[in-house]
N, C-alpha and C. Protein backbone atom coordinates (compact mmCIF):
# COMPACT_ATOMS: atom_id res chain seq x y z
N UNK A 1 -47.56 58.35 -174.76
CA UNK A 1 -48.14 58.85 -173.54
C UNK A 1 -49.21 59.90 -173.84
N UNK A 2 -49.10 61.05 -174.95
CA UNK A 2 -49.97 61.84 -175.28
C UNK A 2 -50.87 61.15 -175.71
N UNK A 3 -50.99 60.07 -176.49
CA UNK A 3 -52.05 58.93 -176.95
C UNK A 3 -52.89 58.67 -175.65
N UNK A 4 -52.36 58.27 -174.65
CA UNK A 4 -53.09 57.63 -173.67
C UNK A 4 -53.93 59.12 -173.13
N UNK A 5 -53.51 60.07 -172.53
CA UNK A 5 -54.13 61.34 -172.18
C UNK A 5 -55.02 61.47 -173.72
N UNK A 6 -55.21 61.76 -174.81
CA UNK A 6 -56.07 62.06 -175.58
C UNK A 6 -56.84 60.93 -175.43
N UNK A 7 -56.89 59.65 -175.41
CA UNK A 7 -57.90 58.79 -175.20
C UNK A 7 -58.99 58.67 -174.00
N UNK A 8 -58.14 59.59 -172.69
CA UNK A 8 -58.92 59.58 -171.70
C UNK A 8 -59.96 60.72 -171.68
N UNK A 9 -59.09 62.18 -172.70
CA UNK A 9 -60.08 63.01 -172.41
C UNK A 9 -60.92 62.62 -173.22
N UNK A 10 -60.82 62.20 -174.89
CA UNK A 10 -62.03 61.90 -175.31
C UNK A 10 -63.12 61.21 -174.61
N UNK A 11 -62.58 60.20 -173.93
CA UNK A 11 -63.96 59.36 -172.84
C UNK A 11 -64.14 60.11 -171.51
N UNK A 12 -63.66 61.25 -171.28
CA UNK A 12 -64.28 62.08 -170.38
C UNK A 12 -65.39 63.03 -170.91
N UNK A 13 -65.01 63.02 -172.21
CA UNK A 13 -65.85 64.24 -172.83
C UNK A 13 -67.34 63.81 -173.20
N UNK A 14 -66.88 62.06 -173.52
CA UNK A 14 -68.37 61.87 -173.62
C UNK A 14 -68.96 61.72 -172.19
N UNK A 15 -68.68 61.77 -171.27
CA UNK A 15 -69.56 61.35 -170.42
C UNK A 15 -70.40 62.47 -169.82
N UNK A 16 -71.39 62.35 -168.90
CA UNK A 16 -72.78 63.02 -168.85
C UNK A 16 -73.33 62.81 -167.68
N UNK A 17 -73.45 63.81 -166.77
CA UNK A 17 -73.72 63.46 -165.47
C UNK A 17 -75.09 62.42 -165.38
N UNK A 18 -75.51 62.28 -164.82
CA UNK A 18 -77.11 60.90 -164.64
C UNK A 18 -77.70 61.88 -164.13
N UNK A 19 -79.16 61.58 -164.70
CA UNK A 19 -80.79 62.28 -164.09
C UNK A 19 -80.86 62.28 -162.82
N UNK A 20 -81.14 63.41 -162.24
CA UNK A 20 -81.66 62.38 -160.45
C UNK A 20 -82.88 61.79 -160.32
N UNK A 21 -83.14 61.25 -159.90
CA UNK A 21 -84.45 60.22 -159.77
C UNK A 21 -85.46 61.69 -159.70
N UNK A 22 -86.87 60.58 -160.15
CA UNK A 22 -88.01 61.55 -160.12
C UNK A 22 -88.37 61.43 -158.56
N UNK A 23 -88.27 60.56 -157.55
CA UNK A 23 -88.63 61.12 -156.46
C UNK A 23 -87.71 62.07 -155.86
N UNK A 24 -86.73 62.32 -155.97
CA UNK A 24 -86.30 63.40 -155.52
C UNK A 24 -86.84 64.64 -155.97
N UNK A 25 -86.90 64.68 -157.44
CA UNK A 25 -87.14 65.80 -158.10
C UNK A 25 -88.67 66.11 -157.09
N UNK A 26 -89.50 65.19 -157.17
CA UNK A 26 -90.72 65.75 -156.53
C UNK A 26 -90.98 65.79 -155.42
N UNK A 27 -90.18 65.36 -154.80
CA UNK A 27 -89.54 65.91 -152.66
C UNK A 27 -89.55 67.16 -152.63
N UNK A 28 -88.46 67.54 -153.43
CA UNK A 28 -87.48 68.74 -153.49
C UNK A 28 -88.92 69.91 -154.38
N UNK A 29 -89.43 69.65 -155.44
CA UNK A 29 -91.13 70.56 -155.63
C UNK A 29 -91.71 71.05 -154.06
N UNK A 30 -92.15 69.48 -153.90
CA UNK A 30 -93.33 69.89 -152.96
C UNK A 30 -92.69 70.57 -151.77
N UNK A 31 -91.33 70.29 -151.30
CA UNK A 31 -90.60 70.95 -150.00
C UNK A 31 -90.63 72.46 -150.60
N UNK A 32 -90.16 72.76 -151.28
CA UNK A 32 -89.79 73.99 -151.90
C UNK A 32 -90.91 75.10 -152.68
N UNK A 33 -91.94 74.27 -153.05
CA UNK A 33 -92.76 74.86 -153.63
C UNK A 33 -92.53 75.60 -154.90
N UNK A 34 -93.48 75.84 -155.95
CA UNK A 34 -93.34 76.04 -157.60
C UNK A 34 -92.63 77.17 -157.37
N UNK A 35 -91.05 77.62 -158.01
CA UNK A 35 -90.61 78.71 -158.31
C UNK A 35 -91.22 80.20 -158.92
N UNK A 36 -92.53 79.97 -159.05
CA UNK A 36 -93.08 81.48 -159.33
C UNK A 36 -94.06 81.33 -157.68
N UNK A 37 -93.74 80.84 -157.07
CA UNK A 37 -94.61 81.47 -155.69
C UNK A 37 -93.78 81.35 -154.37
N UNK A 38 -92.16 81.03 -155.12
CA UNK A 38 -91.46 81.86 -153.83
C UNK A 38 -91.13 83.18 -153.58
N UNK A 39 -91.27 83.73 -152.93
CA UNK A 39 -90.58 84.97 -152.67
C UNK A 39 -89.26 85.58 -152.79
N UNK A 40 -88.72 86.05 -153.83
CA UNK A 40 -87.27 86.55 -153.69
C UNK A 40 -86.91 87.85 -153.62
N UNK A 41 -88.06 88.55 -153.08
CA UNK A 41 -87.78 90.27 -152.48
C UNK A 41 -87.07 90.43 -151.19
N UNK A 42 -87.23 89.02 -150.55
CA UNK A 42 -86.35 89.50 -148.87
C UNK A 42 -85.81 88.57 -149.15
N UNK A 43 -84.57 88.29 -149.66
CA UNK A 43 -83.95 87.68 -150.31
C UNK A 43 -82.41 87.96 -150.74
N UNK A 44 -81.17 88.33 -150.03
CA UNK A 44 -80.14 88.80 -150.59
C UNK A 44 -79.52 87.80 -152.04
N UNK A 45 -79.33 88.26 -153.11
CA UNK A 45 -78.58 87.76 -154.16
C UNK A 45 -77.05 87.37 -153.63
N UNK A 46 -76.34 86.44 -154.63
CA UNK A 46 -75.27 86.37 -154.21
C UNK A 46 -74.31 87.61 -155.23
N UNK A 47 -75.20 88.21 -156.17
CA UNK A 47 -74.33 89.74 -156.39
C UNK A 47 -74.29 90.60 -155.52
N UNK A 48 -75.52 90.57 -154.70
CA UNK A 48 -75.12 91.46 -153.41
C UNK A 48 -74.19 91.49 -152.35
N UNK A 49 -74.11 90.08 -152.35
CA UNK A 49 -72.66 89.89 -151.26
C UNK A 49 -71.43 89.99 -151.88
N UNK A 50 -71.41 89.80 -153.07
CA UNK A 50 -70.34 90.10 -153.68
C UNK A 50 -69.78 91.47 -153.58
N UNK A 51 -70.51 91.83 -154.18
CA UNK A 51 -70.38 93.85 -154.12
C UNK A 51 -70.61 94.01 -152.52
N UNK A 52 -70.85 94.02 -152.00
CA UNK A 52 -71.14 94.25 -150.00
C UNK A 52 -69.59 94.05 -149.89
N UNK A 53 -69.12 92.60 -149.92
CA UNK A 53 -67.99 92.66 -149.29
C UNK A 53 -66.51 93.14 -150.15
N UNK A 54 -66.87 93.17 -151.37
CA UNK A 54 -65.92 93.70 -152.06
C UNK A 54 -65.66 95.71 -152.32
N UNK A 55 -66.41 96.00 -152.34
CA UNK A 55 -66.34 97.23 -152.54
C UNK A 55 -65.59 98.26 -150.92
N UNK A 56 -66.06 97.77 -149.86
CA UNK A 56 -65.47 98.36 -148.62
C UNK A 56 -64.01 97.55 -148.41
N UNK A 57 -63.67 96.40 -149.37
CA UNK A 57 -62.21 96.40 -149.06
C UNK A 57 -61.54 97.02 -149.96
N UNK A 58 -62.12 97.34 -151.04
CA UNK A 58 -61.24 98.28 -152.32
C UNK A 58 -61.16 99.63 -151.55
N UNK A 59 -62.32 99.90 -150.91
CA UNK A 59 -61.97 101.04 -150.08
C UNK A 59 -61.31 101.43 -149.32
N UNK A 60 -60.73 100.74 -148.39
CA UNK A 60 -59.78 99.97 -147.54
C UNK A 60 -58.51 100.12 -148.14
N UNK A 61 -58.45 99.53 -149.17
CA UNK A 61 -56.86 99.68 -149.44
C UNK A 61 -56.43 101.20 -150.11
N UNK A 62 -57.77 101.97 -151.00
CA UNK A 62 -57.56 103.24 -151.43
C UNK A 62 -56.76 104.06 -150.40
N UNK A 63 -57.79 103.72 -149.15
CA UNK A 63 -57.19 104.59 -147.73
C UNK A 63 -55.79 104.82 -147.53
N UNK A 64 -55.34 103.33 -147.27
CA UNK A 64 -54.43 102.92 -146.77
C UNK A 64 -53.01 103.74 -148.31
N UNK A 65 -53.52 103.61 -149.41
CA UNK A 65 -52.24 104.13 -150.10
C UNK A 65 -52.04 105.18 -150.00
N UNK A 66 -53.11 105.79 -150.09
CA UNK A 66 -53.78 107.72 -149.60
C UNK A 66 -52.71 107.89 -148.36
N UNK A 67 -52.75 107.02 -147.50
CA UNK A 67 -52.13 107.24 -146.04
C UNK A 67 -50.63 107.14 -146.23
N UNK A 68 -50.42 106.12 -146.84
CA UNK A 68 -48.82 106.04 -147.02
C UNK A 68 -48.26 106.61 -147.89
N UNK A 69 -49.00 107.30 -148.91
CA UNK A 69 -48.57 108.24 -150.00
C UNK A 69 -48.08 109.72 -149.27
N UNK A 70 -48.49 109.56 -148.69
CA UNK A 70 -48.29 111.20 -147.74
C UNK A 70 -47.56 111.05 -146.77
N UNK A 71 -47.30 109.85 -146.40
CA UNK A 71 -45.95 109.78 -145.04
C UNK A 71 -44.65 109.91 -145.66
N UNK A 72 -44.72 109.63 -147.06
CA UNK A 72 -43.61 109.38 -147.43
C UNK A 72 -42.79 110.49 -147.94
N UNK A 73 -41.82 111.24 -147.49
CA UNK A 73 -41.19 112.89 -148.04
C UNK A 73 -40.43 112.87 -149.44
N UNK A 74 -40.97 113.99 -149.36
CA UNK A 74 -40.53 114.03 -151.31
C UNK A 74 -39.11 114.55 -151.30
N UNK A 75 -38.37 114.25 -152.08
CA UNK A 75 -37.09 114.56 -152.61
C UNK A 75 -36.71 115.80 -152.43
N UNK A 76 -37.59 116.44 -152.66
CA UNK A 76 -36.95 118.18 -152.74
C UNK A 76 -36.57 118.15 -150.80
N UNK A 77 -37.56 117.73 -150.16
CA UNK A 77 -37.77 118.01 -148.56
C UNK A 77 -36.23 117.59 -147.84
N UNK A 78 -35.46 116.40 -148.74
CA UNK A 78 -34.56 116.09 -147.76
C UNK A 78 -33.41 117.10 -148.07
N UNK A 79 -32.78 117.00 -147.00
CA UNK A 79 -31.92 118.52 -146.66
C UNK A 79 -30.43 117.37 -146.40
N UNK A 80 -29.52 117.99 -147.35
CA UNK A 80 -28.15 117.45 -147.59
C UNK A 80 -27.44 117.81 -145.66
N UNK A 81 -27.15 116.44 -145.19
CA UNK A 81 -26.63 116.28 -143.81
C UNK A 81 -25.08 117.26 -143.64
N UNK A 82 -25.11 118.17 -142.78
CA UNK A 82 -24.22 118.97 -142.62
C UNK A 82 -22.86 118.33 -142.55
N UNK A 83 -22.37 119.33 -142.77
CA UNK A 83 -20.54 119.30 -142.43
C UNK A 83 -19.95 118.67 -141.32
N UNK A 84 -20.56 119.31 -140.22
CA UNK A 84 -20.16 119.30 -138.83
C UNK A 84 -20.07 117.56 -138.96
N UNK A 85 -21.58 116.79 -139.45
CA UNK A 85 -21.77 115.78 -138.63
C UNK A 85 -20.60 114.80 -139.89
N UNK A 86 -20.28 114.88 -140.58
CA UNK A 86 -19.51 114.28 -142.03
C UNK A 86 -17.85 114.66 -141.18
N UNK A 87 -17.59 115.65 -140.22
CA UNK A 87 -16.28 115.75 -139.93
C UNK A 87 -16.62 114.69 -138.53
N UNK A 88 -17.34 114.73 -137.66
CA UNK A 88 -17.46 114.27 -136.63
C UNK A 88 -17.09 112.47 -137.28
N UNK A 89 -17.91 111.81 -138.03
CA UNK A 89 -17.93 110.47 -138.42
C UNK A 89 -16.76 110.49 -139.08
N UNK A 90 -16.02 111.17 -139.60
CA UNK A 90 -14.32 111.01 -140.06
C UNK A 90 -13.37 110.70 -138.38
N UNK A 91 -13.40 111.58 -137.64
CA UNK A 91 -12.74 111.44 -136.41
C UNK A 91 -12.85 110.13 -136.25
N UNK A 92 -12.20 109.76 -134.92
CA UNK A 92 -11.88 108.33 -134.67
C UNK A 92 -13.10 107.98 -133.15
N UNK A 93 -13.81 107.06 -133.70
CA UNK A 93 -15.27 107.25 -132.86
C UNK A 93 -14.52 106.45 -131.49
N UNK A 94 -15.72 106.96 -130.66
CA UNK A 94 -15.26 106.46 -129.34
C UNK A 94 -15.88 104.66 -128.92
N UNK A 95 -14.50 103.66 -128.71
CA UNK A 95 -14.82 102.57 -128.32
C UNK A 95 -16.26 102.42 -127.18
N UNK A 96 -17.38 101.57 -128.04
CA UNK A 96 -18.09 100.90 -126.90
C UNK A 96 -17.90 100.42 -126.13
N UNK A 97 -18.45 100.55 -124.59
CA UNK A 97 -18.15 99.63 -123.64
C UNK A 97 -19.29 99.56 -123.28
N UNK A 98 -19.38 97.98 -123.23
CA UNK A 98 -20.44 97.04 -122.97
C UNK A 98 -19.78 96.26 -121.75
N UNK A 99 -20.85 96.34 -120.90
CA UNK A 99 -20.79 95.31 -119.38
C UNK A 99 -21.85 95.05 -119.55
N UNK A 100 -21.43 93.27 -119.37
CA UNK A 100 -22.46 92.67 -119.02
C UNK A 100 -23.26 92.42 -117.67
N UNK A 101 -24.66 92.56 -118.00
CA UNK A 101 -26.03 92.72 -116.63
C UNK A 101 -26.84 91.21 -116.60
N UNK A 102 -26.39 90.54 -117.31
CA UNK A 102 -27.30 89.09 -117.13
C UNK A 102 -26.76 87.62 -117.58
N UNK A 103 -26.96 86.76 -116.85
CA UNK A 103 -26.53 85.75 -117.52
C UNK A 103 -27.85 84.64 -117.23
N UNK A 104 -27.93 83.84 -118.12
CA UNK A 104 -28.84 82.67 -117.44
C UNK A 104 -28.64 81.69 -118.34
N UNK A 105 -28.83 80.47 -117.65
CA UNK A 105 -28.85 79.23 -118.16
C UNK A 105 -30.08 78.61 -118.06
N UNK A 106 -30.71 77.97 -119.42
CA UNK A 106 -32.42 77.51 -118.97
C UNK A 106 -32.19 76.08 -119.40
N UNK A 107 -31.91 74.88 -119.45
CA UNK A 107 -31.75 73.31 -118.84
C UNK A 107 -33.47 72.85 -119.85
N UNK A 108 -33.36 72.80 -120.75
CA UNK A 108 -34.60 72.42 -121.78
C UNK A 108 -34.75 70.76 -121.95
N UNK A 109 -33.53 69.81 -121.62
CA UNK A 109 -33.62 68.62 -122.16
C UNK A 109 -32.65 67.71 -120.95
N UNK A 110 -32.79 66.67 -120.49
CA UNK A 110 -32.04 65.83 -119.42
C UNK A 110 -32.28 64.11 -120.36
N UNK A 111 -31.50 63.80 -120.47
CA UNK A 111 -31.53 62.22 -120.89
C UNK A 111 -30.64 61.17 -120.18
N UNK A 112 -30.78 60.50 -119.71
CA UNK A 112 -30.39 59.44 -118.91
C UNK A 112 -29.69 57.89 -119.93
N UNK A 113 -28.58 58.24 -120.26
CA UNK A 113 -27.50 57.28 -120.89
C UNK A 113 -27.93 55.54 -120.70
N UNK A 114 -27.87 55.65 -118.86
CA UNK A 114 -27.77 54.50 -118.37
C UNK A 114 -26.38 54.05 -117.62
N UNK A 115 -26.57 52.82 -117.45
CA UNK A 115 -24.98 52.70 -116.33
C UNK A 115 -23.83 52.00 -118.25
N UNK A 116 -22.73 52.98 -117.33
CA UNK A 116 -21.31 52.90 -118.16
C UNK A 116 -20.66 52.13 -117.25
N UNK A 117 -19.37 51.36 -117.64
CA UNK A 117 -18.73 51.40 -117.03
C UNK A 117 -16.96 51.84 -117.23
N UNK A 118 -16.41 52.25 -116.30
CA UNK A 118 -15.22 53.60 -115.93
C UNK A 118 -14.09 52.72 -116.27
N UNK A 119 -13.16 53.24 -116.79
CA UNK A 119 -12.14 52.56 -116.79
C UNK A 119 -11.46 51.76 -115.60
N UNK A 120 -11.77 51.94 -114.60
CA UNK A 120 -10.94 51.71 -113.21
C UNK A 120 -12.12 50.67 -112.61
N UNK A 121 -12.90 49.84 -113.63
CA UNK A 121 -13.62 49.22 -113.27
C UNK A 121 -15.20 49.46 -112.20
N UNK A 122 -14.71 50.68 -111.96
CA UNK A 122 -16.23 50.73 -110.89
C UNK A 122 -17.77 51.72 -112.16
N UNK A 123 -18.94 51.13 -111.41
CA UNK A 123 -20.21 51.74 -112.32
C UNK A 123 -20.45 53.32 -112.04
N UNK A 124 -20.88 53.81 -113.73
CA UNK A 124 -21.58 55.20 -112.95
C UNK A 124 -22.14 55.29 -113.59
N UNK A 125 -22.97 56.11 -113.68
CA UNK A 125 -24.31 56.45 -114.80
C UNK A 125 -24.41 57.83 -115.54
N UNK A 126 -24.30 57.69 -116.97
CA UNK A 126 -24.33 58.74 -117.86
C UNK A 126 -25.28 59.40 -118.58
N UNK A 127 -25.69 60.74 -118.07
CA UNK A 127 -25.88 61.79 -118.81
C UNK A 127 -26.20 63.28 -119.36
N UNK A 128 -27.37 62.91 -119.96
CA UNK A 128 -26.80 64.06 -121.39
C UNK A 128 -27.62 65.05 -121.09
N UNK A 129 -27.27 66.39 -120.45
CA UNK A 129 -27.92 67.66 -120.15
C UNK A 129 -27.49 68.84 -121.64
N UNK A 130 -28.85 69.38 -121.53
CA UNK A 130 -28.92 70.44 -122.61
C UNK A 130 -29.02 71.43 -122.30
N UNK A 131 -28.48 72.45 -122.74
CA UNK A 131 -28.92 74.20 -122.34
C UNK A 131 -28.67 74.86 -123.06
N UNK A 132 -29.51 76.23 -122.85
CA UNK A 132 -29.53 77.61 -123.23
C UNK A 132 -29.21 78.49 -123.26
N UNK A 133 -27.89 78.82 -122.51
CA UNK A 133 -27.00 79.92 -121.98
C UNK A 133 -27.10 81.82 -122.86
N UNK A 134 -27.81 82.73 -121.90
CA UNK A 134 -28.19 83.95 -122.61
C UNK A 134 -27.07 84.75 -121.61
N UNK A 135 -26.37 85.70 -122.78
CA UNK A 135 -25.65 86.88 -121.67
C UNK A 135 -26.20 88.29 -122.63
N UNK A 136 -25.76 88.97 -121.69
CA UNK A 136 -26.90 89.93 -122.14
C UNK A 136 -25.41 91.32 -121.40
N UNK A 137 -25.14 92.01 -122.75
CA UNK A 137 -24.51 93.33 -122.04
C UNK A 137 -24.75 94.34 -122.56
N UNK A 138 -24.59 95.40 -121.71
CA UNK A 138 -25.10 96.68 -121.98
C UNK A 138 -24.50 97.84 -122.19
N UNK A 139 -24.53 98.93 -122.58
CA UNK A 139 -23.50 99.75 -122.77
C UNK A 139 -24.48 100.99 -121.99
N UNK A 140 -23.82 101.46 -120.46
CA UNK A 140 -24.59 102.36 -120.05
C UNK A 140 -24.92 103.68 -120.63
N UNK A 141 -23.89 104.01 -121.52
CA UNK A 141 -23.68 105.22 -122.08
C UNK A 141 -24.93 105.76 -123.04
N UNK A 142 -25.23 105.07 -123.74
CA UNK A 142 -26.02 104.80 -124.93
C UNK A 142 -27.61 103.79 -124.80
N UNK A 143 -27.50 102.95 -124.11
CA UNK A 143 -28.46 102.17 -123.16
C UNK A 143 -28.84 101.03 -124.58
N UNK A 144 -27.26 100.63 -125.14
CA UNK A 144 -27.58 99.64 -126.30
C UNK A 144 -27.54 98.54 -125.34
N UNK A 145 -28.06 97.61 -126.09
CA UNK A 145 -27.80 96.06 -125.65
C UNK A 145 -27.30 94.95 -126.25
N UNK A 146 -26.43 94.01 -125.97
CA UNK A 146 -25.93 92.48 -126.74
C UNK A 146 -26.73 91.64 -126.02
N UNK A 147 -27.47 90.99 -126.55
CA UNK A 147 -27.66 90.05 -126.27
C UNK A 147 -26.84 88.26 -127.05
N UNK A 148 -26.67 87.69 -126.46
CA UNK A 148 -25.42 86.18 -126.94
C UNK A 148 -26.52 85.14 -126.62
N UNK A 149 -26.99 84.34 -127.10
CA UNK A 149 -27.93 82.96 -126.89
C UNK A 149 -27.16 81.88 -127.49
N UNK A 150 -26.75 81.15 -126.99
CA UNK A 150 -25.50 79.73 -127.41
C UNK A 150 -25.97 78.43 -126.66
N UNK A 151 -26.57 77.25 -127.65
CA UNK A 151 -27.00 76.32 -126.67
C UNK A 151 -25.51 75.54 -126.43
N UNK A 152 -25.95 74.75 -125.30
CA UNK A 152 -25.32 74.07 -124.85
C UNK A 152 -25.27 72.26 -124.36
N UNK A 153 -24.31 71.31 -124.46
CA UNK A 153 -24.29 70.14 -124.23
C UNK A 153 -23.73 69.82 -123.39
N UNK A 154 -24.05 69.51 -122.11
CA UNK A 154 -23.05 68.78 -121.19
C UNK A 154 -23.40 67.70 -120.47
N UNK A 155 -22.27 66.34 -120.75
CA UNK A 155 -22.33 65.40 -120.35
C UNK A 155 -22.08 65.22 -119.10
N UNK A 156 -22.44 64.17 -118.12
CA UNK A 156 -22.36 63.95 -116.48
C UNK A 156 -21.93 62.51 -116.66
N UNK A 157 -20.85 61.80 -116.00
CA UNK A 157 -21.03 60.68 -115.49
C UNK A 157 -20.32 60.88 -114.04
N UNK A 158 -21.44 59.93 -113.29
CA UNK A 158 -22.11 60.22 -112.39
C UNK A 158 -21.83 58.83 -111.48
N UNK A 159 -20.57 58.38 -110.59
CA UNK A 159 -20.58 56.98 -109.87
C UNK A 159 -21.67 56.90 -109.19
N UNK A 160 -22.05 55.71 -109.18
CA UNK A 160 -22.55 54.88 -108.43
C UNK A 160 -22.67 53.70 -107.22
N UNK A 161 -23.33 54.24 -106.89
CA UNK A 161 -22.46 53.28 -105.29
C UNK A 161 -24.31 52.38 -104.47
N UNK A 162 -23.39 50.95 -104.95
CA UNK A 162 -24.63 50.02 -105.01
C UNK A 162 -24.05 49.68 -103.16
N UNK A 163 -25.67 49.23 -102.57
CA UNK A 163 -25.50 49.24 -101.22
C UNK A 163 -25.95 47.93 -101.21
């Protein structure tokens, strides 16, 4: 297999892009005119855009470490958390109470089975409802929240009564 890959690059290596035709070459002259009588003083380089757009984002990020280097508090600054609050979190904390303030059901999908038929011989038609069921409780004390999101499947069959 390495045989076959060395045989291909060697015949890649010889190969050699093709001339472009001389009428192009002399389209592309006369459109363009002899390279010592164009103008390239009003003229941006593509080193200039390079450096243009590169240098104000290096700057950019200097900022930005500058900025977060200094939000961040140094070791000596943090102050060992008192007694009081180390006896308080030993005590026996007080149970949350959460009541719940919301419920909703949002119905995303309905599919239609088709007619079944019931054991007791008569037709009904089955189906398949989907949902979203959100409860949502709150703890007034503290103003935390639960929120619960649980989908849901519920099937319908549904008699039918042919007239």
């Amino acid at each position: 297999m390495d045989d076959d890959f060395s045989q291909l690059e060697a015949e890649l290596k010889r190969l050699r892009p093709a001339a472009p035709p001389r009428t192009m070459v002399a389209r592309l002259e006369r459109e363009l005119g002899p390279a010592e009588a164009r103008p390239t003083s009003g003229r941006l380089t593509r080193e200039w855009w390079f450096w243009a757009g590169t240098l104000p984002a290096a700057a950019a990020v200097a900022v930005m470490l500058l900025v977060a280097s200094r939000n961040v508090p140094a070791k000596s600054k943090i102050a060992p958390a008192p007694l009081v609050a180390a006896a308080a979190a030993a005590s026996e904390p007080e149970p949350a109470v959460f009541k719940p303030v919301a419920a909703e059901n949002v119905l995303y999908a309905v599919a239609d089975e088709g007619l079944v038929t019931l054991a007791d011989g008569t037709a009904a038609r089955r189906e398949r409802l989907n949902f979203v069921d959100t409860i949502t409780w709150k703890n007034p004390r503290t103003n935390a929240s639960v929120r619960w999101t649980v989908p849901r499947e519920e099937i319908r069959v549904v008699p039918v009564k042919f007239q």
